[in-house]
Protein backbone atom coordinates (compact mmCIF):
# COMPACT_ATOMS: atom_id res chain seq x y z
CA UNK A 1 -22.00 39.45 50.74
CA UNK A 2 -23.10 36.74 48.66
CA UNK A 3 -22.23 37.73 45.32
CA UNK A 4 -18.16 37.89 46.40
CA UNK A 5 -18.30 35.09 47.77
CA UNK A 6 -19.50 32.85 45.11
CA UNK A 7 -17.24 35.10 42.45
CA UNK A 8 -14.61 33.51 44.72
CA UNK A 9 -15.47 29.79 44.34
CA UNK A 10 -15.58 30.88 40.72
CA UNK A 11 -12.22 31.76 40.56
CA UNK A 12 -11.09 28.78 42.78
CA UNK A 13 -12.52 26.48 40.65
CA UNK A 14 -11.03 27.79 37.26
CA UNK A 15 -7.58 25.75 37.43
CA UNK A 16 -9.69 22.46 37.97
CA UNK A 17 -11.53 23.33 34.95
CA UNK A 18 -8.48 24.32 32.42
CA UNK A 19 -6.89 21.00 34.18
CA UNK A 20 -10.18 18.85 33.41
CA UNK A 21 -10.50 20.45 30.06
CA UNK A 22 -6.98 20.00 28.79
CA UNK A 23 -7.11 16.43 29.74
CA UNK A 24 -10.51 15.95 27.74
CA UNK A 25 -8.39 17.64 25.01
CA UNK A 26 -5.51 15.05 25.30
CA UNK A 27 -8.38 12.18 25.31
CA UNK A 28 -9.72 13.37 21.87
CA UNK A 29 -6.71 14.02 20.05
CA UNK A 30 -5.62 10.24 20.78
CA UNK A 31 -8.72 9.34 18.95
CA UNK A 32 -8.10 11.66 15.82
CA UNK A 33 -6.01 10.70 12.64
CA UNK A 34 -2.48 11.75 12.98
CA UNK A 35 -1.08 14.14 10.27
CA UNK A 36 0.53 12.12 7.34
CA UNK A 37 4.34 11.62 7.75
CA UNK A 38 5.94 12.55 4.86
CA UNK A 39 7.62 9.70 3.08
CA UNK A 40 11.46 9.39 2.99
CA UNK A 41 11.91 9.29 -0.81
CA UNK A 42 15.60 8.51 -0.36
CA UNK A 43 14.52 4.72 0.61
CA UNK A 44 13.82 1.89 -1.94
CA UNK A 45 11.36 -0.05 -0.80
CA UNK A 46 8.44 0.68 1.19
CA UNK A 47 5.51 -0.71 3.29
CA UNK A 48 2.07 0.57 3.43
CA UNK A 49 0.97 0.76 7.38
CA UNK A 50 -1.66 2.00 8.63
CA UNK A 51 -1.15 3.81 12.56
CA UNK A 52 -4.22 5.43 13.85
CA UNK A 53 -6.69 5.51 10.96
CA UNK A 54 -4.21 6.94 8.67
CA UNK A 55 -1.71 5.06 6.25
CA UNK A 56 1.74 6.13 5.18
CA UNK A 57 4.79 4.89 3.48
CA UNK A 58 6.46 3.04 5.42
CA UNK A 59 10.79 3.23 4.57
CA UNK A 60 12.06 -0.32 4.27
CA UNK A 61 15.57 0.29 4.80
CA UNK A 62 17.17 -3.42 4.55
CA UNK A 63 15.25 -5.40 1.56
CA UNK A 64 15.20 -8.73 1.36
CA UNK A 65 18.32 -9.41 -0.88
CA UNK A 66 17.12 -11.94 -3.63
CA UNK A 67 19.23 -12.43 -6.32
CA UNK A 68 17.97 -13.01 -9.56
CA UNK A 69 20.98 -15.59 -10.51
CA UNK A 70 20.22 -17.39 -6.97
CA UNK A 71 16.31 -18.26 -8.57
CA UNK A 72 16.50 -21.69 -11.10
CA UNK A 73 13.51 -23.30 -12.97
CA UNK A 74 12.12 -19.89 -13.68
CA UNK A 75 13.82 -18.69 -16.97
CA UNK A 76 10.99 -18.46 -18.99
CA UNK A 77 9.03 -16.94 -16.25
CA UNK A 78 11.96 -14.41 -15.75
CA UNK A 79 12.84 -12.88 -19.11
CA UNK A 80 9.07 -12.05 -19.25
CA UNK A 81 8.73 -10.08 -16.21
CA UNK A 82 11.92 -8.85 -16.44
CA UNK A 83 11.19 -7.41 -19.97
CA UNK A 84 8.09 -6.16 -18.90
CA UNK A 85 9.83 -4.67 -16.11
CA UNK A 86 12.37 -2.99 -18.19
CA UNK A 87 9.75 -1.61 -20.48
CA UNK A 88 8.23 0.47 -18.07
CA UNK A 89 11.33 1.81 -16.94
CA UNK A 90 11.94 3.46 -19.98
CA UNK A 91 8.43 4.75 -20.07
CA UNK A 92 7.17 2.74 -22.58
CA UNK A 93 3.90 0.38 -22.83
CA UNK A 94 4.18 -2.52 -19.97
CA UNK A 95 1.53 -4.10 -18.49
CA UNK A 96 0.54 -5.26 -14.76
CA UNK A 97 1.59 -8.58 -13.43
CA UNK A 98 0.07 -11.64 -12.03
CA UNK A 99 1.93 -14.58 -11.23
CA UNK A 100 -0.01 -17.52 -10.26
CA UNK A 101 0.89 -21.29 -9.58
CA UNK A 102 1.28 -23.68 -5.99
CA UNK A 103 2.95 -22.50 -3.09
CA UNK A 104 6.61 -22.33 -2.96
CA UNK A 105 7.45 -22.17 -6.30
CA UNK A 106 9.06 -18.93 -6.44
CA UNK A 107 6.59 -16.68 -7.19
CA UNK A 108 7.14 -13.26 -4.75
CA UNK A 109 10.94 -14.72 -4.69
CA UNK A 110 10.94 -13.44 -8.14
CA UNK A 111 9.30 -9.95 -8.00
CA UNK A 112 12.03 -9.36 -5.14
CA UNK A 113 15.01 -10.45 -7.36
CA UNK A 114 13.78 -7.95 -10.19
CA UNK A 115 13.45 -5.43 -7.87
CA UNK A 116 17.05 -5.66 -6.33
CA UNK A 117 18.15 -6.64 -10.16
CA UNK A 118 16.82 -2.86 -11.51
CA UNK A 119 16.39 -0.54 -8.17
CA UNK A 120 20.09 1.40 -9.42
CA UNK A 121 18.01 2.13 -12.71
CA UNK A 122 14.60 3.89 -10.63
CA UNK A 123 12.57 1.54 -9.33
CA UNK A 124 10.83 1.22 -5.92
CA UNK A 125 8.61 -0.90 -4.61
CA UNK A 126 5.38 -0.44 -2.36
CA UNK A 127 4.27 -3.45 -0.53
CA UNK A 128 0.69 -3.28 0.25
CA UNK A 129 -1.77 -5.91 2.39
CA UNK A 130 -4.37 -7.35 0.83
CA UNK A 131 -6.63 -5.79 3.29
CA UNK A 132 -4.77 -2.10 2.78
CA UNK A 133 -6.19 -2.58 -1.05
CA UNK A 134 -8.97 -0.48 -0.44
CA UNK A 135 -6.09 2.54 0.37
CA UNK A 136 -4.74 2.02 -3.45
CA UNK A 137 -6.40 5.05 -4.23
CA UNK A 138 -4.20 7.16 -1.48
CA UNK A 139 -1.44 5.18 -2.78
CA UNK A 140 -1.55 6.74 -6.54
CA UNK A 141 -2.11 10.30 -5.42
CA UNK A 142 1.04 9.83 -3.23
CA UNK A 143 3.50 8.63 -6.16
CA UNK A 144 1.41 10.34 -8.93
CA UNK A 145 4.14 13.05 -10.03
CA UNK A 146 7.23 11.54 -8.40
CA UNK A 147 10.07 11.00 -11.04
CA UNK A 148 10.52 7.15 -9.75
CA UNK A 149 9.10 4.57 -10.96
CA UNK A 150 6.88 2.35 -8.27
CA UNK A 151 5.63 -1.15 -8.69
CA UNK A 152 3.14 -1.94 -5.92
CA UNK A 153 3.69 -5.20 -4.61
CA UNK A 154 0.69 -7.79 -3.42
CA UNK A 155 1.99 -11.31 -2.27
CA UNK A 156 -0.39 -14.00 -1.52
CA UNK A 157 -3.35 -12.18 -3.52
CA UNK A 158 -7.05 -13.84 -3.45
CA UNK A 159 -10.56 -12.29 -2.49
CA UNK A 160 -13.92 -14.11 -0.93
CA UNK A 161 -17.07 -12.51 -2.40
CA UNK A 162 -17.98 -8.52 -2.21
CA UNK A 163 -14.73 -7.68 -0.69
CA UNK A 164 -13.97 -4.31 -1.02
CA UNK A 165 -10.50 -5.17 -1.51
CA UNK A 166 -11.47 -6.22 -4.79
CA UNK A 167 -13.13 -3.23 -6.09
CA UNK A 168 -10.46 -0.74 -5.43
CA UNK A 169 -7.38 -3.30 -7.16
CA UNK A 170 -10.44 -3.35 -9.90
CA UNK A 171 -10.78 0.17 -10.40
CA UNK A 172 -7.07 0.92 -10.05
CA UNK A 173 -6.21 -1.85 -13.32
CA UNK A 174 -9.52 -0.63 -15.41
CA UNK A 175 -9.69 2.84 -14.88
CA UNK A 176 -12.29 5.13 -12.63
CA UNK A 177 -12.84 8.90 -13.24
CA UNK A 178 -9.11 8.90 -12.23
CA UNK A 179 -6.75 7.74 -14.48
CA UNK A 180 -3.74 5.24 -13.15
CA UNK A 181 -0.36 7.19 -12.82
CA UNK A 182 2.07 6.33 -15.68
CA UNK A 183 4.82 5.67 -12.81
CA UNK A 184 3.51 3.06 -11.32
CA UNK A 185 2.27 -1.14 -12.28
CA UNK A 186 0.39 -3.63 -9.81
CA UNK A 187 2.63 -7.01 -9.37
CA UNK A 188 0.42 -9.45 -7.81
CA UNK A 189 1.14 -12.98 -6.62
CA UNK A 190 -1.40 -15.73 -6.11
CA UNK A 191 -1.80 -19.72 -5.30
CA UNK A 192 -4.99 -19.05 -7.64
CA UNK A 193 -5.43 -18.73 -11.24
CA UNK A 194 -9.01 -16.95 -10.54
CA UNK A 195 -8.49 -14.35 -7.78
CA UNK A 196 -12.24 -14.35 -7.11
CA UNK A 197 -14.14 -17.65 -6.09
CA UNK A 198 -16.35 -19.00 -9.07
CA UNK A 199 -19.56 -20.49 -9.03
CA UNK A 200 -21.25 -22.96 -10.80
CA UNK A 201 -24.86 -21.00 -10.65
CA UNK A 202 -23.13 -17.51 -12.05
CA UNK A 203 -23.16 -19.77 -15.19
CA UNK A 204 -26.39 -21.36 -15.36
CA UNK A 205 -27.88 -18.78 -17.89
């Protein structure tokens, strides 16, 4: 009589468990990575967020709407970046950009003015955090055989010692085993010519 009995209390308890069990399910899938969303490719400008471990592009649908003819003082500046720009939009040799000088002076103003100035002819533009510059790598796999053409977009750009920040941007402008997609340039902007503090004793031999 013993052996139905406990098959019973068995049985009786089996709901509690699936209940118990699904909810231990629901706790551990909160924890894990979501799945990548796919990017809407029909937007301009994006942001690069990261939501539960995992980053994605983010669709910016309503850019800030700089004009280049609203920017004065920065003609020189301009035609430079905006040649450079133009360069690499018709897939020819252009380099990547850092504009440096005090705060306030125009600097990320100008980036977004070329950008609204050129997006009808391709161009997109990925802004990234400083401290998403260790996902760079993600980035160029994402835009690697895309027909646009992406500048990725750093405002406010300076690093402390051994941040790792610094040697992903590094290996993305030099070169690692992976070579830098030919649709995409780094525009940087910085209140410091020398993006990396200097030392007097790194010069004492």
């Amino acid at each position: 009589h013993r052996a139905p009995a406990a098959a019973r209390r068995i049985v009786s308890d089996v709901p509690a468990l699936i209940d118990r069990a699904a909810a231990l399910l629901g706790r551990i899938e909160d924890l894990l990575p979501s799945a990548p969303a796919t990017p809407d490719w029909s937007a301009q400008a994006f942001r690069w967020r990261k939501e539960r471990g995992r980053g994605h592009l983010q669709a910016v649908p309503h850019p800030h709407r700089v004009a280049i003819g609203d920017l004065l003082c920065l003609e020189q500046q301009r035609a430079e970046i905006e040649r450079n720009t133009r360069q690499f939009l018709a897939g020819r040799s252009a380099n990547n950009v850092l504009l440096w000088g005090s705060r306030g002076t125009g600097k990320s103003s100008l980036v977004k003015a070329l950008f609204n100035e050129l997006r009808g002819h391709g161009l997109r533009l990925i802004e990234v955090d400083k401290d998403d510059l260790v996902e760079l790598p993600d980035i160029l796999e994402l835009v690697r055989y895309r027909s646009e053409r992406f500048l990725v977009f750093c405002d406010d750009l300076s690093f402390e010692a051994n941040e790792t920040g610094y040697k992903a941007l590094k290996a993305a402008l030099e070169g690692s085993i992976s070579a830098a997609p030919d649709n995409l340039l780094i525009y940087a902007t910085s209140n410091r010519r020398h993006l990396m503090p200097e030392f007097q004793r790194e010069n004492r031999e």
